[in-house]
Protein backbone atom coordinates (compact mmCIF):
# COMPACT_ATOMS: atom_id res chain seq x y z
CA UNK A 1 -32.81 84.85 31.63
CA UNK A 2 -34.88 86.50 34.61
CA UNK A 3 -31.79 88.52 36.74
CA UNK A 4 -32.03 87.35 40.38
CA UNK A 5 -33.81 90.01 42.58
CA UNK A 6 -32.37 90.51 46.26
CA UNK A 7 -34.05 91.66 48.63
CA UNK A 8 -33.22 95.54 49.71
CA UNK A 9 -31.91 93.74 52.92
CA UNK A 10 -32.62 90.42 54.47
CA UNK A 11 -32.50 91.21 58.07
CA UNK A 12 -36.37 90.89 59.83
CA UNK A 13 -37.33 94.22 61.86
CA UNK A 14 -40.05 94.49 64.31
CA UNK A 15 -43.23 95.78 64.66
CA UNK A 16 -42.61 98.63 67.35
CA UNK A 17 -43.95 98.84 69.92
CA UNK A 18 -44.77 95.59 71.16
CA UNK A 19 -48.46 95.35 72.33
CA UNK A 20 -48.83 95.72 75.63
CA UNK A 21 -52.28 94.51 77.64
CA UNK A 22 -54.91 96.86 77.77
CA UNK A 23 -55.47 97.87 81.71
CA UNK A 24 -58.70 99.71 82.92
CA UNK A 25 -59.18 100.22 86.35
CA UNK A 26 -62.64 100.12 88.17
CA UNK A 27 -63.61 100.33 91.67
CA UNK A 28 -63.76 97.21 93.69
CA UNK A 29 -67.25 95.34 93.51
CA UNK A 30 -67.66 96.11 89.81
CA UNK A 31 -66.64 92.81 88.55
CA UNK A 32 -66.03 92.32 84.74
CA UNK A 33 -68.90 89.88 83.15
CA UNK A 34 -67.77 86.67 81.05
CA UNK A 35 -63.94 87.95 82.10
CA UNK A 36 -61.50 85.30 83.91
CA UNK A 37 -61.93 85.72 87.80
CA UNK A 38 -57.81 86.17 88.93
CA UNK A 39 -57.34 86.19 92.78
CA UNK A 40 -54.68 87.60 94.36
CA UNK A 41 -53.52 85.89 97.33
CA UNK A 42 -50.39 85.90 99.70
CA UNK A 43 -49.13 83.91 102.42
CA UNK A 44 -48.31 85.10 106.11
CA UNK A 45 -50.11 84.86 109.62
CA UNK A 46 -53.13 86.22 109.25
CA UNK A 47 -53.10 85.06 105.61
CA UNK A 48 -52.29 81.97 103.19
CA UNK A 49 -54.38 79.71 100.74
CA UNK A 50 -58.21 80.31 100.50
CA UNK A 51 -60.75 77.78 101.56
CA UNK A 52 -61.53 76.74 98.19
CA UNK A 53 -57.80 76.20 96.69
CA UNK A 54 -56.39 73.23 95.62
CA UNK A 55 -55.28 70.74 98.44
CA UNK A 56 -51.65 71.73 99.12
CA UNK A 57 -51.03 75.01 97.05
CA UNK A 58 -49.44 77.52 98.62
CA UNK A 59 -49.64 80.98 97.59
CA UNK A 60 -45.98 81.68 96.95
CA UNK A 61 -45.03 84.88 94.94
CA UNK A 62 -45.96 83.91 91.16
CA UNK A 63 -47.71 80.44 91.89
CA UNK A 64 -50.64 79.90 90.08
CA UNK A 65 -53.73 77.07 90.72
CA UNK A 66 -56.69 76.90 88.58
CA UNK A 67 -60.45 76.66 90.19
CA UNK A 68 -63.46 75.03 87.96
CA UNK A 69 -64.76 77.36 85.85
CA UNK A 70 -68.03 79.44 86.36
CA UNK A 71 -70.34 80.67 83.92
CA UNK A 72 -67.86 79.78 81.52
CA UNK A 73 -65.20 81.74 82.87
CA UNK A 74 -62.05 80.31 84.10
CA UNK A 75 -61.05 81.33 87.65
CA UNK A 76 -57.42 81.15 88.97
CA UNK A 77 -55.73 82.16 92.48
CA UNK A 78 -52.47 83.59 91.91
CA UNK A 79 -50.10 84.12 94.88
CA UNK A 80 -48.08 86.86 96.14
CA UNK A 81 -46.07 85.41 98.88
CA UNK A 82 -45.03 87.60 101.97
CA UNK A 83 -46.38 90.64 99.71
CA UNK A 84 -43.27 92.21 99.37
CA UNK A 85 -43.36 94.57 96.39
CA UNK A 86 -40.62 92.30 94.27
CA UNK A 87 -43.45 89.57 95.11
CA UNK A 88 -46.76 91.69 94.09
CA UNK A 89 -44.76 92.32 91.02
CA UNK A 90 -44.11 88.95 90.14
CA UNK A 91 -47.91 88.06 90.68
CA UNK A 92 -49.00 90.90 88.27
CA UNK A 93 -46.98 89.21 85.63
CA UNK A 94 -48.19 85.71 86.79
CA UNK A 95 -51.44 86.90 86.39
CA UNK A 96 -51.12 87.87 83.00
CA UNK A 97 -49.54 85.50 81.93
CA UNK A 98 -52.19 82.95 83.54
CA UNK A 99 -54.13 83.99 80.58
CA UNK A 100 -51.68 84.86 77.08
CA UNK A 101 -48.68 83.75 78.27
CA UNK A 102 -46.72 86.54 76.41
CA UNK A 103 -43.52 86.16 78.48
CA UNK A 104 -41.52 83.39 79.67
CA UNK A 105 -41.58 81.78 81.52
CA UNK A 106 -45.57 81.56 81.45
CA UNK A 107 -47.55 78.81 79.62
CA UNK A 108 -51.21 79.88 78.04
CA UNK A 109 -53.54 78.57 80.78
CA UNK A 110 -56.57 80.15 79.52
CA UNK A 111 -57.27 82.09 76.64
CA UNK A 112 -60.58 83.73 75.35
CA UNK A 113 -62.87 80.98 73.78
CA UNK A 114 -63.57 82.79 70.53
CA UNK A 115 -59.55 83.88 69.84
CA UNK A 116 -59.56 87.12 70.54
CA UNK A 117 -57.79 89.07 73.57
CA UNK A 118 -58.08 86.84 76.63
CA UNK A 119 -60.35 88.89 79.39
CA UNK A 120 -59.27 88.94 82.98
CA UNK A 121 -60.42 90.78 85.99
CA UNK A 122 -58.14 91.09 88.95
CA UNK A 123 -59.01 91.52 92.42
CA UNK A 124 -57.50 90.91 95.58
CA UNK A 125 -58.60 88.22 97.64
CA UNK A 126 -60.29 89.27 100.66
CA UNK A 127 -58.11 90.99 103.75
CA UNK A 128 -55.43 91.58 100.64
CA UNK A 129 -53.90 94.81 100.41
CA UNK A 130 -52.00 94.88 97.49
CA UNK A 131 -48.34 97.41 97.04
CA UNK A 132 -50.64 98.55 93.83
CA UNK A 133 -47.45 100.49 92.37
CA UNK A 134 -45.98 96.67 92.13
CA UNK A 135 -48.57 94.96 91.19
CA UNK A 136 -49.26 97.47 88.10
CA UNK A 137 -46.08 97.17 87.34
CA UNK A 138 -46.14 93.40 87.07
CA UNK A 139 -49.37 93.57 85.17
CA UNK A 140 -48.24 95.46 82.42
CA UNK A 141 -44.80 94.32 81.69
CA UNK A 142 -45.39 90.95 82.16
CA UNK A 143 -47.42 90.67 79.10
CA UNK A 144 -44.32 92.17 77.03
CA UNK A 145 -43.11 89.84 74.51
CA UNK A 146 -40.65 90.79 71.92
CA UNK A 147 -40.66 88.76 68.83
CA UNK A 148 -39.76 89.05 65.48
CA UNK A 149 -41.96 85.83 64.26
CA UNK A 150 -43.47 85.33 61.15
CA UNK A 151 -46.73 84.14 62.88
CA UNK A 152 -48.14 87.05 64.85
CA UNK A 153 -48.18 86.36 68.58
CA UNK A 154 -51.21 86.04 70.82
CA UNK A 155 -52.85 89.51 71.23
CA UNK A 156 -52.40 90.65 75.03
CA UNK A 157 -55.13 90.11 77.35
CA UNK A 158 -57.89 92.77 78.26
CA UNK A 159 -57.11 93.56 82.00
CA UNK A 160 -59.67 94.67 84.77
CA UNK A 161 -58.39 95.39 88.08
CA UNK A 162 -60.70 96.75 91.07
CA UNK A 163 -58.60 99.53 92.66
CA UNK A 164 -59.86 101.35 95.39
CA UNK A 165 -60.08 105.39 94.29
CA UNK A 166 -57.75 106.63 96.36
CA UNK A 167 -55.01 104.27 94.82
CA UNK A 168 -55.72 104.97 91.09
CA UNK A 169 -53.06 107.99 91.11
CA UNK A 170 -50.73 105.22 92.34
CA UNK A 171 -51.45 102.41 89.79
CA UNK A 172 -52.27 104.99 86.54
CA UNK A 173 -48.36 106.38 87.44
CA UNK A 174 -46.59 103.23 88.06
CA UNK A 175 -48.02 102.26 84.64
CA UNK A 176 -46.51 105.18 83.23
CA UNK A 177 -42.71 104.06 84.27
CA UNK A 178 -43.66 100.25 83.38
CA UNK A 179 -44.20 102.00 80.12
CA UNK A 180 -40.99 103.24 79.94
CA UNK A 181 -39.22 100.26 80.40
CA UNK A 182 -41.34 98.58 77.81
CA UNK A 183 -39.64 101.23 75.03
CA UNK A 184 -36.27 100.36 76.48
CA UNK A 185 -36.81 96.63 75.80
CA UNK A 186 -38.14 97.24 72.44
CA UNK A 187 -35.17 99.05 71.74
CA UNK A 188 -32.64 97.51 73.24
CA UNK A 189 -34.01 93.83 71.85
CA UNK A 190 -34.42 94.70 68.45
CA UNK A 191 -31.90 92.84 65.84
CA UNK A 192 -29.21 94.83 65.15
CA UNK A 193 -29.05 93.57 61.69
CA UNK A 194 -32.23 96.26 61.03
CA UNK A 195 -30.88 98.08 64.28
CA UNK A 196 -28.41 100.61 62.32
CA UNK A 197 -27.63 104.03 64.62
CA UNK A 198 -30.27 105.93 61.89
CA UNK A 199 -32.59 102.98 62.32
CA UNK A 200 -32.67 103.31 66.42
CA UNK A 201 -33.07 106.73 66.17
CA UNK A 202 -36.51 106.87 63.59
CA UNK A 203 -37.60 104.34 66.31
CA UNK A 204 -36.85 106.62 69.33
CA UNK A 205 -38.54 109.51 67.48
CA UNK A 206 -41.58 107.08 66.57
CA UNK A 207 -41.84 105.79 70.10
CA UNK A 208 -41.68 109.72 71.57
CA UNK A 209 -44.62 111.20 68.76
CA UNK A 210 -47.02 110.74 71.49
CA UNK A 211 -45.01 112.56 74.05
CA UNK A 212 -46.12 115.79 73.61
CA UNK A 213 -43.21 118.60 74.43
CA UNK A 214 -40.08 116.52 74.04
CA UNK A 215 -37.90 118.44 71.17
CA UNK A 216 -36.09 115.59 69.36
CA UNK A 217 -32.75 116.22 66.90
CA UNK A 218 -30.74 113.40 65.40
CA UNK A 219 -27.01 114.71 63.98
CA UNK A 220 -25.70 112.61 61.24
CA UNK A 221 -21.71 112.14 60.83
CA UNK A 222 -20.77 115.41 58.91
CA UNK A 223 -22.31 117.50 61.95
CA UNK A 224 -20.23 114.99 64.53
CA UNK A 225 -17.63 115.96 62.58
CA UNK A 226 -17.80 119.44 62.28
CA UNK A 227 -18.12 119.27 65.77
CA UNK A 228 -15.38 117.43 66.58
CA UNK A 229 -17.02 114.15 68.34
CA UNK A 230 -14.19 112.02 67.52
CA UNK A 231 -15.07 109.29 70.08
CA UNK A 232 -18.36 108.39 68.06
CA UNK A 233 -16.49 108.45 64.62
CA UNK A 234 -14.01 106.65 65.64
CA UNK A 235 -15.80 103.82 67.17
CA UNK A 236 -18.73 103.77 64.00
CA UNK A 237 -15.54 104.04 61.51
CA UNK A 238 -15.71 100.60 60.78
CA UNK A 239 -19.43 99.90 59.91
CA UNK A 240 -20.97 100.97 57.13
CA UNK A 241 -23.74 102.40 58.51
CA UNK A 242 -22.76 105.80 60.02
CA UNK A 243 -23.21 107.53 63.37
CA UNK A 244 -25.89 109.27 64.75
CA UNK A 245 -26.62 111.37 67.63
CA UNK A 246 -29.55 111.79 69.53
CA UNK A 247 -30.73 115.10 71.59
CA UNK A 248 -34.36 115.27 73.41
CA UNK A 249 -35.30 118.09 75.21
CA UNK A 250 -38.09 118.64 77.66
CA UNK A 251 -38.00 121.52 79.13
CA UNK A 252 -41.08 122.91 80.50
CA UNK A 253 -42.09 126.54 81.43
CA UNK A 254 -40.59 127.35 84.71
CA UNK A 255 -38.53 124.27 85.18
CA UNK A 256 -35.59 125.24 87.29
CA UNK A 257 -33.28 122.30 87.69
CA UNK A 258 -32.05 120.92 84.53
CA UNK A 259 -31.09 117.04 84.89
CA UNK A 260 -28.75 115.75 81.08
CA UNK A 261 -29.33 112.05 81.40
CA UNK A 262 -26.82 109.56 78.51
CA UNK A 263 -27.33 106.81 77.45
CA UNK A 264 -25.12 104.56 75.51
CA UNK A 265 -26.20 103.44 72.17
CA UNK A 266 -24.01 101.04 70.37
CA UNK A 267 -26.34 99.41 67.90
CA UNK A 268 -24.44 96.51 67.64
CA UNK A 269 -20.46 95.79 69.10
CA UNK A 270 -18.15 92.81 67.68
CA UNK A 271 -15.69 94.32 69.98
CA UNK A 272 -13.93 95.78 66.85
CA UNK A 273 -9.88 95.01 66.37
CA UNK A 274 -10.34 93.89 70.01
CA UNK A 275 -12.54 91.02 68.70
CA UNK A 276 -14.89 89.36 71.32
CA UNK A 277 -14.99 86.15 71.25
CA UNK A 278 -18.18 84.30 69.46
CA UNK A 279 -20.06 83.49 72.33
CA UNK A 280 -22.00 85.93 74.01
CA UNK A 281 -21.77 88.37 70.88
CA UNK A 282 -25.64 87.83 70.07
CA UNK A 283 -26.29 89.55 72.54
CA UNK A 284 -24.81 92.98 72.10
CA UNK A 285 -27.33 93.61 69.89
CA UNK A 286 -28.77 94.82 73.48
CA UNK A 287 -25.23 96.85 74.07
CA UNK A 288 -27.60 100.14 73.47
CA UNK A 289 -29.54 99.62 76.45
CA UNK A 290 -28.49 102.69 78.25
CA UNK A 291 -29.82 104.96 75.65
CA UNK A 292 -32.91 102.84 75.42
CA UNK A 293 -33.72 103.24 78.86
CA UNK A 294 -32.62 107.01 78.27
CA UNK A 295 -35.89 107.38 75.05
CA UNK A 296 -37.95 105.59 77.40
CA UNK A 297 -37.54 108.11 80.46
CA UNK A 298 -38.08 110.94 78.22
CA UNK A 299 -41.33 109.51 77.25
CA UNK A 300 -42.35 109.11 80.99
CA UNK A 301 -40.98 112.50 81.98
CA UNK A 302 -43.11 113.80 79.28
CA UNK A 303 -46.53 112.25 80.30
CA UNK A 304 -46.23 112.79 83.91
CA UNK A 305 -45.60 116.20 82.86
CA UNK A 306 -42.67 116.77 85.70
CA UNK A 307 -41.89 120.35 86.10
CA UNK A 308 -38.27 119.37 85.79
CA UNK A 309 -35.62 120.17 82.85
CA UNK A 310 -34.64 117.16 81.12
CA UNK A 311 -31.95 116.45 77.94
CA UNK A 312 -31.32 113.02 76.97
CA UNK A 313 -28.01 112.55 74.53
CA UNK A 314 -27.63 108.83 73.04
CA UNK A 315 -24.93 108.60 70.90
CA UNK A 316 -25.32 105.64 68.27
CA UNK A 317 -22.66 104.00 66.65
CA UNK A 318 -22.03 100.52 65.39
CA UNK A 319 -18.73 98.77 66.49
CA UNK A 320 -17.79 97.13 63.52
CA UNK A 321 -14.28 95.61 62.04
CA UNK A 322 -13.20 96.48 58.62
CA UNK A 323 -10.75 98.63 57.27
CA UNK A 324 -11.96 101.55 58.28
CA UNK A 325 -12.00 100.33 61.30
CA UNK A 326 -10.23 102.26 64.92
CA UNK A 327 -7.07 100.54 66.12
CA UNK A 328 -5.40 99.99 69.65
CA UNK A 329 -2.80 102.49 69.61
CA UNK A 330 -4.74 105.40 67.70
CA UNK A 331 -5.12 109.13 69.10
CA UNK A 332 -8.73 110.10 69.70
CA UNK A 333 -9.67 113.59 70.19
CA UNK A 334 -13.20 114.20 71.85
CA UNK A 335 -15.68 117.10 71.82
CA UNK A 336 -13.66 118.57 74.61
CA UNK A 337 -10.67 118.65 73.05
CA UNK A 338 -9.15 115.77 75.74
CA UNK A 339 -7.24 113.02 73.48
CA UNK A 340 -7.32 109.73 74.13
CA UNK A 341 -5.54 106.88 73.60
CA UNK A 342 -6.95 103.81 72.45
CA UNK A 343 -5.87 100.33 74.19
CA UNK A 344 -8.67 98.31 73.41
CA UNK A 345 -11.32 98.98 70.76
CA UNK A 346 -13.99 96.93 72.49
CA UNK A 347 -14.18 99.49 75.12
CA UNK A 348 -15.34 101.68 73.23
CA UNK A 349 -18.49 102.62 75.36
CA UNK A 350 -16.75 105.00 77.08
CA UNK A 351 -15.38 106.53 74.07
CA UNK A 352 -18.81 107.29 73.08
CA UNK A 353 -19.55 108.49 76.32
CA UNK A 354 -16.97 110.99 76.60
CA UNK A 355 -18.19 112.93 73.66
CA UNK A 356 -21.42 112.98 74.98
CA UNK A 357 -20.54 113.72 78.68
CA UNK A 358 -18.12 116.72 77.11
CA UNK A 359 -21.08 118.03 74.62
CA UNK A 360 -23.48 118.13 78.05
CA UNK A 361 -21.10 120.20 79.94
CA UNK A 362 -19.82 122.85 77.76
CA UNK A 363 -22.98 123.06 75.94
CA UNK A 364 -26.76 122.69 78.00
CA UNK A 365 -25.26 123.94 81.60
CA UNK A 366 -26.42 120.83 83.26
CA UNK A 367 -27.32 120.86 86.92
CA UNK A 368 -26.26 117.09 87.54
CA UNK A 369 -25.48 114.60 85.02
CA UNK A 370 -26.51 110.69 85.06
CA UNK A 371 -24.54 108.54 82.30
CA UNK A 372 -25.73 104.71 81.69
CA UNK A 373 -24.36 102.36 79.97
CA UNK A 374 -23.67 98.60 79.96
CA UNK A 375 -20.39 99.44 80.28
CA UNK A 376 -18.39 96.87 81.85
CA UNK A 377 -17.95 93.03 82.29
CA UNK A 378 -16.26 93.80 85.20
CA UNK A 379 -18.99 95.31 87.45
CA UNK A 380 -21.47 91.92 85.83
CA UNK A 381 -19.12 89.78 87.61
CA UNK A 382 -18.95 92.08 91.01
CA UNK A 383 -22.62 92.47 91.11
CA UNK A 384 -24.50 89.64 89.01
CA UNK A 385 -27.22 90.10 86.71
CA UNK A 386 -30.46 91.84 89.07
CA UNK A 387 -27.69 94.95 90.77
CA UNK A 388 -26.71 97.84 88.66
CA UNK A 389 -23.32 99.47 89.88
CA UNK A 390 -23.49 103.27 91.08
CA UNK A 391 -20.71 105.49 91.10
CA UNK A 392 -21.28 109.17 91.81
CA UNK A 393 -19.23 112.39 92.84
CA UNK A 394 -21.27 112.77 95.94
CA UNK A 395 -23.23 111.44 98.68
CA UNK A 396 -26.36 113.10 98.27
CA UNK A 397 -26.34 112.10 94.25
CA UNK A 398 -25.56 108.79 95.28
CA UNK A 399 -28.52 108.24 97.50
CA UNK A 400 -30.99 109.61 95.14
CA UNK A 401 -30.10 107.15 92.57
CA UNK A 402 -30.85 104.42 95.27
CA UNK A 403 -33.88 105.72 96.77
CA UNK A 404 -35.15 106.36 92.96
CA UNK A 405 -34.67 102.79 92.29
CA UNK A 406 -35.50 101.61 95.49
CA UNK A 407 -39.04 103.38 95.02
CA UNK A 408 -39.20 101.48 91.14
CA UNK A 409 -38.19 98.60 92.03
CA UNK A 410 -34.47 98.57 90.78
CA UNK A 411 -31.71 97.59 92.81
CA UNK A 412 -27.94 99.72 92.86
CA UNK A 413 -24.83 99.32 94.56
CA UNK A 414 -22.65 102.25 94.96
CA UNK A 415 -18.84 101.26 94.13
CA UNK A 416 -16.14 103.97 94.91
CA UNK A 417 -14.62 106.02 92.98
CA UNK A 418 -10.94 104.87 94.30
CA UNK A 419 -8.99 107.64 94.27
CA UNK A 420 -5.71 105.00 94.40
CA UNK A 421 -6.42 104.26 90.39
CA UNK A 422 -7.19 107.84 89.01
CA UNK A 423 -3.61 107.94 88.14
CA UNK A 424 -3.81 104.85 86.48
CA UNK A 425 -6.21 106.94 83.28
CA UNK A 426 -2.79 108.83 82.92
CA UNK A 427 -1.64 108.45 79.50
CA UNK A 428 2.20 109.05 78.42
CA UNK A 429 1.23 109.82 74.56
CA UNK A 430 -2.11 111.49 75.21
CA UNK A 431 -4.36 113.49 77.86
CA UNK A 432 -6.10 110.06 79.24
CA UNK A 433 -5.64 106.34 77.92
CA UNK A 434 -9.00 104.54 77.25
CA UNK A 435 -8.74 100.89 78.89
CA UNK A 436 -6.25 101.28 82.06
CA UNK A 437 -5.22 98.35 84.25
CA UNK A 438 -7.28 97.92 87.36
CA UNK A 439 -10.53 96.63 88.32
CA UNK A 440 -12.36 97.30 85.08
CA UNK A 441 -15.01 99.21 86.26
CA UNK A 442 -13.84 101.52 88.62
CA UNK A 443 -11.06 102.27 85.91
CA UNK A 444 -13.99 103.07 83.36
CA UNK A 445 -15.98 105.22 85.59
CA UNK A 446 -13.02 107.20 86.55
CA UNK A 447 -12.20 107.83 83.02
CA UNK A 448 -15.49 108.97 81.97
CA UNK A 449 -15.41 111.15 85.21
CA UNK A 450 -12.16 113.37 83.09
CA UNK A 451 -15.15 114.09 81.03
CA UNK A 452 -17.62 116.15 83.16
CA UNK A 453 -15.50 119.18 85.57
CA UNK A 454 -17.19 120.07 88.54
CA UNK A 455 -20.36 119.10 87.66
CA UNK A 456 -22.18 116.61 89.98
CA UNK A 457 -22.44 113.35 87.75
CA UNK A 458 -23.22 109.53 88.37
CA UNK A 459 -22.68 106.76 86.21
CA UNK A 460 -24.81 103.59 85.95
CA UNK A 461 -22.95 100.30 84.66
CA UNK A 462 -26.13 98.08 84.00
CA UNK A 463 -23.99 95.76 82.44
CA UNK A 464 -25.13 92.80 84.12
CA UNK A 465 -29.44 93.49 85.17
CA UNK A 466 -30.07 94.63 81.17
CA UNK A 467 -29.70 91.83 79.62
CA UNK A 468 -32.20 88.21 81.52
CA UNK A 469 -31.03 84.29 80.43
CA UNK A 470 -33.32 83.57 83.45
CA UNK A 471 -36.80 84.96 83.46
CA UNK A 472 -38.07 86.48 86.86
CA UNK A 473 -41.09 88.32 88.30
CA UNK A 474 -42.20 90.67 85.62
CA UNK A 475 -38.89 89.96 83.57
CA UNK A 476 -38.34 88.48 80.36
CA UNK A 477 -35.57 86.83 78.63
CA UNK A 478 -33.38 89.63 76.49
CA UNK A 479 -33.59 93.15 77.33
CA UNK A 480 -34.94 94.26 80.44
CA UNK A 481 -35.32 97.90 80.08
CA UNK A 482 -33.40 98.13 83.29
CA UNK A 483 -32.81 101.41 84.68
CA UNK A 484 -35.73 103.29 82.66
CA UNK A 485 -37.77 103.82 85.99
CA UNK A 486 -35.21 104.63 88.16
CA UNK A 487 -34.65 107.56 86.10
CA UNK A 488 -37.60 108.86 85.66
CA UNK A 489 -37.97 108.84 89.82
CA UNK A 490 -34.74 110.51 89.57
CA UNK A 491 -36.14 113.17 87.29
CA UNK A 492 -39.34 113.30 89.51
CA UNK A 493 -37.08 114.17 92.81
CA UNK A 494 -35.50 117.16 91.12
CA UNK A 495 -38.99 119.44 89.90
């Protein structure tokens, strides 16, 4: 009798990274031969639907109309509204997807004739000044498309674009951070049934190879313990799949200011003895999008070569139930020495966090530090699903964040740090409890703040804008890599 052969594990991985259209720029009158003409139009007073559109289309941001086809070609207007750069974003990834449709929502309108890459060449209409940062931005991420099919997706189009010279430093750099975002979505979407903390970690260094000058260590659990990162053990106790922790380092000859960014990286969280409830759990397999976005702006850092210091910590753990698993009511002790005690294991972000935060400060002499994480429910409900919340020890911190995602096209809202609830992280049997009463994430930030001293620090709850139900502009459904750009323009305002 033949024994029954398993498989070493039945869980599907992806192909990393997900392709990505190919985008060459040339200056305007070049035109692309036997490529789809896209036109870029937007609405306003001295502007709105060219002569030969359809009767009735308006150029709204996204909207598409198709023309009658020349030499073969197909030709399509794509709008851009009041050309705001939300709007020029959203017609990059129109345009795009006008051709592959490689992210919802976006059907295949046109697609090359003899099944290979669909060809497009994009070029404003006439009097049509595009914000080319935006419009790059859309072009490139609207052709992402995770998948883990068994039938290989349509291969992203081959994009022209005619950009005037003196805007190509523009375009080739907002590429570069729409890059970045990519590897957070990648990331932060892949099944965390493949997705152990050693898994996301060969990815991270896989997805960095190319960034030349970013040092890259990954610490297994006997070195966390050695060193005392309780927080991480104690949250990946319960999985079988152990720990990790990531360090990248880019640190460039002369770089004065040294900027430690952390990301979260839970691989996967059931909520642990705090169970969640079923629905909604699918999709913590994106509940390490803070460190995703954290690999990704390493990567950018690192090919926009910013004479800046840079460390990026992502500690990985899976939040798992068994019965190994961490219990309300245990004492944690952190890479600090602090001690915490546990009142809810499905906050257990911030017990990650804290190890990391402590590690940063005793350890790399950090100028400022930037935590993100999607931390909260709490700070979802306050702020929805497109506004990451911003807390931060000082004005001047705080405004960078905004202007940095102002600038990439990522929205923050700074929350206080009330001083009326610090008292409430007081613990009676240890130095700080984990999950106080309050509003949940203005408790959670002022926990993590016990973590860093003096130091100026900010923390990012992207809870709500890194995970999309709803597609929008250049945004997909699942991860959204939010937060990637913004710091990577944070990085670039410190060189």
């Amino acid at each position: 009798m033949t024994a029954l052969r398993l498989p070493a594990t039945p869980f599907a991985a992806p192909t990393l990274p997900t392709p990505l259209a190919e985008i060459r720029l040339v200056d305007p009158g070049v035109g692309a031969s036997g490529a789809a003409l896209v036109r870029l139009c937007r609405t306003g007073d001295d502007a709105g639907a060219p002569a030969d559109a359809p009767s009735g289309w308006v150029p709204s941001a996204g909207a598409v109309a198709a023309l009658a086809p020349e030499d073969g070609a197909g030709r399509w207007l794509v709008g851009a509204g009041s050309a705001g750069a939300t709007e020029w974003r959203g017609a990059g990834a129109a345009a795009v997807r006008v051709a592959s449709g490689r992210s919802d929502p976006g059907a295949l309108f046109g697609a090359s004739a003899d099944g290979g890459p669909a060809r497009l060449h994009v070029v404003p209409e006439d009097g049509v000044t595009p914000d080319w940062a935006a419009l790059a931005t859309g072009l490139l991420l609207g052709s992402h498309r995770f998948s883990v099919r068994s039938s290989a997706p349509a291969d992203p189009p081959h994009v022209t674009v005619e950009v005037p010279a003196a805007e190509r430093p523009v375009v080739e750099r907002a590429l570069v951070l729409a890059g970045a975002t990519a590897i957070a979505r990648d990331l932060a979407d892949s099944p965390s049934g493949a997705k152990s903390p050693e898994w996301f970690a060969e990815q991270a260094l896989a997805a960095l190879a190319a960034a030349d000058g970013v040092d890259a260590v990954v610490r297994d659990e006997r070195w966390l313990a050695e060193h005392g990162f309780g927080g991480v053990l104690a949250v990946g106790g319960g999985s079988s799949r152990p720990p990790r922790f990531l360090e990248l380092t880019w640190a460039p000859a002369g770089a004065g200011t040294h900027v430690v960014l952390v990301g979260k990286g839970i691989t996967f969280d059931t909520g642990g003895i705090s169970i969640k409830p079923n629905a909604g759990m699918a999709d913590m397999r994106t509940d390490c999008s803070g460190g995703a976005a954290v690999v990704g702006a390493l990567a950018a850092v690192a090919a926009l070569d910013l004479p800046v210091r840079v460390t990026g910590l992502v500690p990985l753990a899976e939040n798992h139930v068994s019965g190994s698993a961490y219990r309300p009511g245990d004492v944690v002790r952190h890479y600090d020495g602090r001690t915490t005690e546990v009142t809810n294991t499905d906050a257990e972000g911030r017990m990650v966090l804290a190890d990391a935060l402590g590690y940063a400060v005793a350890t790399l002499a950090p100028d400022v530090v930037v935590d993100v994480a999607t931390l909260t429910g709490a700070m979802k409900v306050a702020l929805g699903v497109r506004t990451g919340g911003l807390f931060a020890t000082t004005d001047d911190l705080a405004s960078a964040i905004t202007a940095a995602g102002e600038s990439s096209g990522e929205a923050w809202w700074r929350v206080p740090l009330a001083a009326g609830h610090d008292g409430d992280v007081d613990s009676q049997l240890a130095d700080v409890r984990q999950a106080p009463p309050g509003p949940g994430g203005i408790v959670a930030a002022l926990f993590l703040r016990r973590f860093v001293g003096d130091v100026p620090w900010a923390h990012l709850d992207i809870a709500g804008p890194a995970r999309c139900d709803s597609p929008h502009e250049e945004v997909a459904k699942g991860a959204t890599g939010f937060s990637a750009r913004t710091l990577v323009e944070f990085c670039a305002a410190h060189v």
